[in-house]
Protein backbone atom coordinates (compact mmCIF):
# COMPACT_ATOMS: atom_id res chain seq x y z
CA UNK A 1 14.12 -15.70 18.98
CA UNK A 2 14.15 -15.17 22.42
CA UNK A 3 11.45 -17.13 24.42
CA UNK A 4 9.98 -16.17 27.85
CA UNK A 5 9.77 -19.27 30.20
CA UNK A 6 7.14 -18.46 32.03
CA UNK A 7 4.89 -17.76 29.12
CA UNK A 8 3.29 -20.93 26.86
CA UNK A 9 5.18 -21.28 23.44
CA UNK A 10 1.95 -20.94 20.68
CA UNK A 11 3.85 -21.33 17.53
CA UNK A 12 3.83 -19.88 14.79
CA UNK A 13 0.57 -18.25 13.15
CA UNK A 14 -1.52 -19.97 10.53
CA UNK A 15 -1.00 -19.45 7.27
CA UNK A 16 -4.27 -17.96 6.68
CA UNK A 17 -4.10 -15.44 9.62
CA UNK A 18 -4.10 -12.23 8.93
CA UNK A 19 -1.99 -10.18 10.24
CA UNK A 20 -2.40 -6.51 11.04
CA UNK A 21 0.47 -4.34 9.79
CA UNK A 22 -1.49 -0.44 10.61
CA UNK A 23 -3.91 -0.21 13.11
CA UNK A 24 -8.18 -1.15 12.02
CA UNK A 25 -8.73 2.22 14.04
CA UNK A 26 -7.60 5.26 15.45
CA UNK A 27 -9.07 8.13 18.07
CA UNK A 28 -9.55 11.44 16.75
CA UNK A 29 -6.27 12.57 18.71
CA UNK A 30 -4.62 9.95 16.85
CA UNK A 31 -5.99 11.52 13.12
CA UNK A 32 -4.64 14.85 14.38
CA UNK A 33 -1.14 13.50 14.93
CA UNK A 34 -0.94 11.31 11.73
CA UNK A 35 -2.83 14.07 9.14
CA UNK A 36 -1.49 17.34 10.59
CA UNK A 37 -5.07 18.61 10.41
CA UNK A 38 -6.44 20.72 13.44
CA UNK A 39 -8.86 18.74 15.22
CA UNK A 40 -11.50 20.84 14.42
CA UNK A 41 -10.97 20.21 10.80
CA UNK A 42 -10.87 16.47 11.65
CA UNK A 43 -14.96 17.40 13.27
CA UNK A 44 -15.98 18.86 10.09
CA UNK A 45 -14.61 16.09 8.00
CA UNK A 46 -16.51 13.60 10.09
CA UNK A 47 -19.62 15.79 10.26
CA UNK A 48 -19.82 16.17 5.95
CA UNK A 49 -19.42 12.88 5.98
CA UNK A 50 -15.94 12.66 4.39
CA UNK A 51 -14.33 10.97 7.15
CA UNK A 52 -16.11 7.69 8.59
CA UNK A 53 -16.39 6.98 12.44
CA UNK A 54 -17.58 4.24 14.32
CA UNK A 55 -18.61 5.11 18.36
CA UNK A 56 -17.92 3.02 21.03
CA UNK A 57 -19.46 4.36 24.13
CA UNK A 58 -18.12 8.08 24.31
CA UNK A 59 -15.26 7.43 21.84
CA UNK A 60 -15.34 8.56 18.39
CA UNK A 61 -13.07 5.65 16.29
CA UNK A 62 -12.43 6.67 13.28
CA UNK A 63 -11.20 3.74 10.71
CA UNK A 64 -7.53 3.94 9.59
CA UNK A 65 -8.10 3.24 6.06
CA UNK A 66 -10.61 6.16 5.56
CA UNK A 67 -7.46 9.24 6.81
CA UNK A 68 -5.56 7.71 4.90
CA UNK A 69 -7.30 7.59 2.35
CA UNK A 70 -8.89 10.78 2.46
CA UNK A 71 -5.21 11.99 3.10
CA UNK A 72 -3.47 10.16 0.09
CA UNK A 73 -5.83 8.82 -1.74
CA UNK A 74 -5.29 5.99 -1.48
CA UNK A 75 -7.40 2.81 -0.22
């Protein structure tokens, strides 16, 4: 491992953290890339009500595990 001097060693994590392996959320940009849907199919997914979205500010999030599992069906 290699360890940066300058920066406090914190161990390892708990054994009860969890640890993120795919993102919690994504941007709508984001949904385009990883789906291959147009972004205005992305819109009318999230306006039917297939896709969920949380907004923060002027963002539009929209929670990883809902593409992908409106993309592969899978939760």
């Amino acid at each position: 491992m290699i360890r940066n001097s300058h920066l406090p060693d914190l161990g390892d994590p708990p054994a009860d953290m969890v640890v993120a392996s795919e993102p919690l959320t994504i941007r709508v940009s984001a949904a385009v890339r990883l789906s291959g849907l147009s972004r205005s199919r992305i819109y009318e997914l999230i306006q039917s009500g297939d896709l969920a979205t949380h907004k923060v500010g002027r963002t539009t999030l929209i929670p990883y595990r809902s593409l992908k599992h409106l993309v592969i069906g899978s939760d």
